[in-house]
Protein backbone atom coordinates (compact mmCIF):
# COMPACT_ATOMS: atom_id res chain seq x y z
CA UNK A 1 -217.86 -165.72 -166.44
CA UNK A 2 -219.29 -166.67 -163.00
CA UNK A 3 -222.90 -167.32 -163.32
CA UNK A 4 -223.95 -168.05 -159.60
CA UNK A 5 -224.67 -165.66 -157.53
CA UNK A 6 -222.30 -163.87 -155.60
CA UNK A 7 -223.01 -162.47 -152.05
CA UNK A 8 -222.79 -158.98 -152.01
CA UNK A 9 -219.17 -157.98 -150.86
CA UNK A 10 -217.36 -160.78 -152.43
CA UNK A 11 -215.64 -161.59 -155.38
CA UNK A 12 -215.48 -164.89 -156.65
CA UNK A 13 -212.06 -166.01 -158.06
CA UNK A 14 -210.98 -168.33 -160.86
CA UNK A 15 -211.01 -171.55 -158.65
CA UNK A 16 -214.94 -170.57 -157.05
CA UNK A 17 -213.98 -169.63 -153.62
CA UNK A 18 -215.77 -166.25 -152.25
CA UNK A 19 -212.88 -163.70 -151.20
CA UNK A 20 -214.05 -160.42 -149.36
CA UNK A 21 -213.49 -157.37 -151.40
CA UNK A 22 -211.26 -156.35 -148.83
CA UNK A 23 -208.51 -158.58 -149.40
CA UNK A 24 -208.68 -158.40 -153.43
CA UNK A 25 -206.09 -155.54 -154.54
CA UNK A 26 -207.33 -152.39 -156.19
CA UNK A 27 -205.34 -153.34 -159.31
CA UNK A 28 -207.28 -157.02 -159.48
CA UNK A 29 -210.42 -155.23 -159.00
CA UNK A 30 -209.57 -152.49 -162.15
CA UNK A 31 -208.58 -155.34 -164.13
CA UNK A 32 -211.99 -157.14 -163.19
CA UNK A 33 -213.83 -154.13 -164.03
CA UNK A 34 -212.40 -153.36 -167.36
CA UNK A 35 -212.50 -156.75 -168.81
CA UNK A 36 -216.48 -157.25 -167.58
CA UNK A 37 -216.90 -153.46 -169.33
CA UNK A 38 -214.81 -154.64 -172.36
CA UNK A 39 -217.19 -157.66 -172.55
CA UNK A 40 -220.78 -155.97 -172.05
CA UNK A 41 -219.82 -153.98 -175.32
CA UNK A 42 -218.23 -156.91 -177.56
CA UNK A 43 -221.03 -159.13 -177.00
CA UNK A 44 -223.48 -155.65 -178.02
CA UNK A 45 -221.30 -155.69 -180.94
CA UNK A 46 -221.24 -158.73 -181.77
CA UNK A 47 -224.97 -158.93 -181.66
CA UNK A 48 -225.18 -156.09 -184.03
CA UNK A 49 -222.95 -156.93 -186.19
CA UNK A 50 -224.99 -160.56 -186.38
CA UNK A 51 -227.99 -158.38 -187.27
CA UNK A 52 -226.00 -156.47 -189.78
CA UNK A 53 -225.39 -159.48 -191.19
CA UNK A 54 -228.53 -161.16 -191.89
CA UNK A 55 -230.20 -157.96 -193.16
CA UNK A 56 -227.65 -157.76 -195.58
CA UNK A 57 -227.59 -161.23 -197.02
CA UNK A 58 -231.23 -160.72 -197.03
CA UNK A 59 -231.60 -157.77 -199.02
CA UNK A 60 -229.08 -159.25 -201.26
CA UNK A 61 -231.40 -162.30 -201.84
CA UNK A 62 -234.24 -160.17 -202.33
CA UNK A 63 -232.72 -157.83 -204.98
CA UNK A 64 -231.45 -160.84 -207.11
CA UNK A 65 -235.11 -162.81 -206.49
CA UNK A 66 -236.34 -159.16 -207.65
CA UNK A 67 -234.19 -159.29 -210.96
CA UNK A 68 -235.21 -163.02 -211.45
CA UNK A 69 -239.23 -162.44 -211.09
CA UNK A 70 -239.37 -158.75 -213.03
CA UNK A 71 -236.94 -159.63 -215.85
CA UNK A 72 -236.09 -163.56 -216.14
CA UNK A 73 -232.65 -162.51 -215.52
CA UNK A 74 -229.78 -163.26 -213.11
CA UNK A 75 -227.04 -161.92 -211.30
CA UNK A 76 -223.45 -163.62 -210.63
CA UNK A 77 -220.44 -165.26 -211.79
CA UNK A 78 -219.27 -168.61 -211.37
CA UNK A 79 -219.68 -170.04 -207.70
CA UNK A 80 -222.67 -166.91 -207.30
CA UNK A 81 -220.04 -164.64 -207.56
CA UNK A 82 -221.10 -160.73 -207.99
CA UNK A 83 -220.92 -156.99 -207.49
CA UNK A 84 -223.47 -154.48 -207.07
CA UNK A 85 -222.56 -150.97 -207.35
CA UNK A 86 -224.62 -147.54 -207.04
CA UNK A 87 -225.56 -145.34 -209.54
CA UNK A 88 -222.84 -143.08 -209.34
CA UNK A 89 -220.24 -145.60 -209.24
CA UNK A 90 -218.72 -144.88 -205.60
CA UNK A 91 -220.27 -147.83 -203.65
CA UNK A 92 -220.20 -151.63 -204.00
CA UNK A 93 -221.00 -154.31 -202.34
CA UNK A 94 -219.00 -157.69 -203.55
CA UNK A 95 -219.52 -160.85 -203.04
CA UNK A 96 -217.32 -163.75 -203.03
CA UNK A 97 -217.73 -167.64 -202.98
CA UNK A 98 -214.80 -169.40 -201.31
CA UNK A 99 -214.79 -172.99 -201.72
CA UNK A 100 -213.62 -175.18 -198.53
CA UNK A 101 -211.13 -177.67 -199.94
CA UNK A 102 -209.53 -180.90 -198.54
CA UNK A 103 -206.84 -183.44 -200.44
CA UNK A 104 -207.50 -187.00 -201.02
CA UNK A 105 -205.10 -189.98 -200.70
CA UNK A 106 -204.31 -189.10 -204.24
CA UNK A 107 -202.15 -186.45 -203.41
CA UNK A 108 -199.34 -188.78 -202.18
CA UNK A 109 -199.43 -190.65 -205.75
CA UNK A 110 -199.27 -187.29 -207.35
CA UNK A 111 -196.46 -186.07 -205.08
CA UNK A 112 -194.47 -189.33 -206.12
CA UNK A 113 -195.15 -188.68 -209.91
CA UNK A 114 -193.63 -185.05 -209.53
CA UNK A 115 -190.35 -186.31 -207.62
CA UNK A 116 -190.11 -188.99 -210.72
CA UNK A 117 -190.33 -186.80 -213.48
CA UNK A 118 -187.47 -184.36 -211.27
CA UNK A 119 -185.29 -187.54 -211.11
CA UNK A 120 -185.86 -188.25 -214.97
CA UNK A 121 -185.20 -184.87 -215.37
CA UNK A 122 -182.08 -184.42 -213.16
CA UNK A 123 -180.06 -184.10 -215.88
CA UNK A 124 -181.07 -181.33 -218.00
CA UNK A 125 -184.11 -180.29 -215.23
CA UNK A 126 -184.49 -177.15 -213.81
CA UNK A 127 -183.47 -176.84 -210.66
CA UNK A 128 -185.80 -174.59 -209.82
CA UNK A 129 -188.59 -176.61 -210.56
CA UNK A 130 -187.62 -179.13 -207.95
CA UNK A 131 -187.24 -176.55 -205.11
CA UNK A 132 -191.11 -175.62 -206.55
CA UNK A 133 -192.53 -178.98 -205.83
CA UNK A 134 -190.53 -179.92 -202.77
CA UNK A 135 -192.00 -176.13 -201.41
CA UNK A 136 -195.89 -177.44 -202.63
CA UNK A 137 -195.96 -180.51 -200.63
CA UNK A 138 -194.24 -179.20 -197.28
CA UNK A 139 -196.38 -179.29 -194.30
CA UNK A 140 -196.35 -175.98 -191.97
CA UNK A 141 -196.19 -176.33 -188.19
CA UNK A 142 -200.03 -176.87 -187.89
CA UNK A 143 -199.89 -179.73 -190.31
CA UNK A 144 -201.64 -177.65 -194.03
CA UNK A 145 -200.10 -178.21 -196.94
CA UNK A 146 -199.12 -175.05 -199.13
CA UNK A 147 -202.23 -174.90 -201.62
CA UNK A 148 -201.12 -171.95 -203.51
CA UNK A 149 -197.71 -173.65 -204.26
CA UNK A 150 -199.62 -176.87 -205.40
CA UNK A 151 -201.74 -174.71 -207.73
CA UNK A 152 -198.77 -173.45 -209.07
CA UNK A 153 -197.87 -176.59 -210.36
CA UNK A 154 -200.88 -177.26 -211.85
CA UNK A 155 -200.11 -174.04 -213.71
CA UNK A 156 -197.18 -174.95 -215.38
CA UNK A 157 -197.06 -175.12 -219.03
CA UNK A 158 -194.88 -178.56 -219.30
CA UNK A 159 -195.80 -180.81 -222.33
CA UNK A 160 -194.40 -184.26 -220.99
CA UNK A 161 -196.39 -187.22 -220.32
CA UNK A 162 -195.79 -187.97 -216.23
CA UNK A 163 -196.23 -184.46 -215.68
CA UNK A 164 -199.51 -184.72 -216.75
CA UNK A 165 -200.53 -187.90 -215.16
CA UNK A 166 -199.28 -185.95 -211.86
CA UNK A 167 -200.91 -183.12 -211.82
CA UNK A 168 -203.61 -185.29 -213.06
CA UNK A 169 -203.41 -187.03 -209.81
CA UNK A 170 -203.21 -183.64 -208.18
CA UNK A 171 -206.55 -182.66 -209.46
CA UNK A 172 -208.36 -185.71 -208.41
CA UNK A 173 -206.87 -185.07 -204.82
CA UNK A 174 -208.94 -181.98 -204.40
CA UNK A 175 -212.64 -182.58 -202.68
CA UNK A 176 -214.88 -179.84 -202.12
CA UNK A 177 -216.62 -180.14 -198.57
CA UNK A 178 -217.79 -176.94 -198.37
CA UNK A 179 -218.40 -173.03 -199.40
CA UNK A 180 -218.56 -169.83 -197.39
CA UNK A 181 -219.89 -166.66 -198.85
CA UNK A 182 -218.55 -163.35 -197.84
CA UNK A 183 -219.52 -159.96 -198.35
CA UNK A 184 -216.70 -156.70 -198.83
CA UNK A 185 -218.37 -153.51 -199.28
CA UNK A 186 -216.12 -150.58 -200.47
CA UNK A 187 -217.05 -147.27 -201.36
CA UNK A 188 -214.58 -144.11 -203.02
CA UNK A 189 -215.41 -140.29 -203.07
CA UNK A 190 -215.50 -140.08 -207.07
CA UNK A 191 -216.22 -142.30 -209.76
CA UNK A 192 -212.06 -142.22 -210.30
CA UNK A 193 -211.07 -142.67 -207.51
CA UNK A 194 -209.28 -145.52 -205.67
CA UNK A 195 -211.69 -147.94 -203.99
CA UNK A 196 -211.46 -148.19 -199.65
CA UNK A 197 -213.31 -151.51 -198.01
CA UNK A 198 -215.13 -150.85 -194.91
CA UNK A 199 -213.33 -152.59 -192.26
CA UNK A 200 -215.70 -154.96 -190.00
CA UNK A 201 -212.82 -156.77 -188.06
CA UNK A 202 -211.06 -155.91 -185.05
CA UNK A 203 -207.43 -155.51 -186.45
CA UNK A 204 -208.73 -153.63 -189.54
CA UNK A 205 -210.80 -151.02 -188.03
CA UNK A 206 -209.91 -147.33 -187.27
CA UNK A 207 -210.51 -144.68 -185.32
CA UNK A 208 -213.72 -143.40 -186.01
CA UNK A 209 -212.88 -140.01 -187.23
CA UNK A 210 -211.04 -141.65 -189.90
CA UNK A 211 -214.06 -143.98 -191.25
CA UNK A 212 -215.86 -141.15 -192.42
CA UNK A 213 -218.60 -142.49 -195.45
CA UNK A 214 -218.92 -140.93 -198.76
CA UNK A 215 -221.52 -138.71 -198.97
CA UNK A 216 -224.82 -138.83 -200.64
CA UNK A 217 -224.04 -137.85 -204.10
CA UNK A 218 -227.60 -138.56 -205.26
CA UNK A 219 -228.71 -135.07 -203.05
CA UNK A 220 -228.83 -132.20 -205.28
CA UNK A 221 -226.28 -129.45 -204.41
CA UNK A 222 -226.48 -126.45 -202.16
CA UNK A 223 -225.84 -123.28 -203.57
């Protein structure tokens, strides 16, 4: 965005210069106009949706400091994992603790214990089981490493001694450098029914007419 001031009649253009509004063409000034209109209401959004979110991890913190100072109890699963959910059972709000994970110079050492059990193996191995740990330690085009493959391996049931030690190895490899919490919050029309999250990203969202919320079920009936 420009942020000097621009003389009335001009336009400013990506390399500073002032250009009379008489030589910019009408389709350069449409685009200008809809991208500056596009922007005023993202960054209203955006601003909201910052709002949103405080008030919501705050009235989550209050309910559970509620729980903890009424009753002595708490609320969660491992990590501060939980779920609260409405009376009627159509409305929940979950929330999820996602670890942010790294791998240590370890992982090489456990990546060369896995190829040596597959070569003592080779004989009577499953082949398979090589194609899984040559697909857990392949780097992608932005340089990760496939973590769900590598947690795969740690999953497998194989009672031998240098498996062990390597996934051993594997397991030391992992450091925890961080956690992010997030928040889903899904709602259904009946207690039965199929659960729908609220979408609060871009490609998720739909049309409004579409994101219609359940309705108060705690309202007594007309009639």
């Amino acid at each position: 965005m420009t942020t000097n001031a621009i003389p009335a009649g001009y336009m400013a253009d990506a390399k500073g210069r002032l250009i009379p509004e008489g030589l910019v063409k009408p389709q350069h000034k449409l685009e200008d106009q809809t991208v500056r209109k596009i922007l005023g209401f993202a960054l209203a959004l955006s601003a909201q949706i910052g709002r949103f979110k405080g008030h919501t991890y705050d009235d989550l913190a209050s309910f559970v400091d509620l729980l903890n100072e009424q009753y002595g109890a708490t609320r969660g699963g491992p990590k501060g994992n939980t779920t609260l959910t409405s009376y009627d059972g159509c409305i929940r709000v979950v929330v999820q603790v996602q670890d942010t994970l790294i791998f240590g110079e370890e992982l090489q050492s456990a990546k060369r214990l896995f190829d040596r059990c597959i070569e003592d193996w080779s004989a009577d191995g499953d082949p398979r089981l090589k194609t899984l740990v040559d697909h857990a330690f392949q780097v992608d085009q932005v340089g990760r490493i496939n973590r769900s493959a590598l947690f795969g391996l740690r999953q497998a049931e194989i009672d031998d001694p240098s498996w062990k030690a390597a996934v051993a190895a594997l397991n030391d490899s992992i450091r925890v450098i961080g956690s992010r919490e997030y928040v889903r919050i899904q709602y259904r029309d009946t207690p039965r029914g199929q659960w729908r999250t609220v979408p609060l990203d871009l490609a998720a969202c739909e049309a409004p007419v579409s994101a219609e919320a359940p309705a108060d079920r705690t309202a007594p009936a007309e009639g």
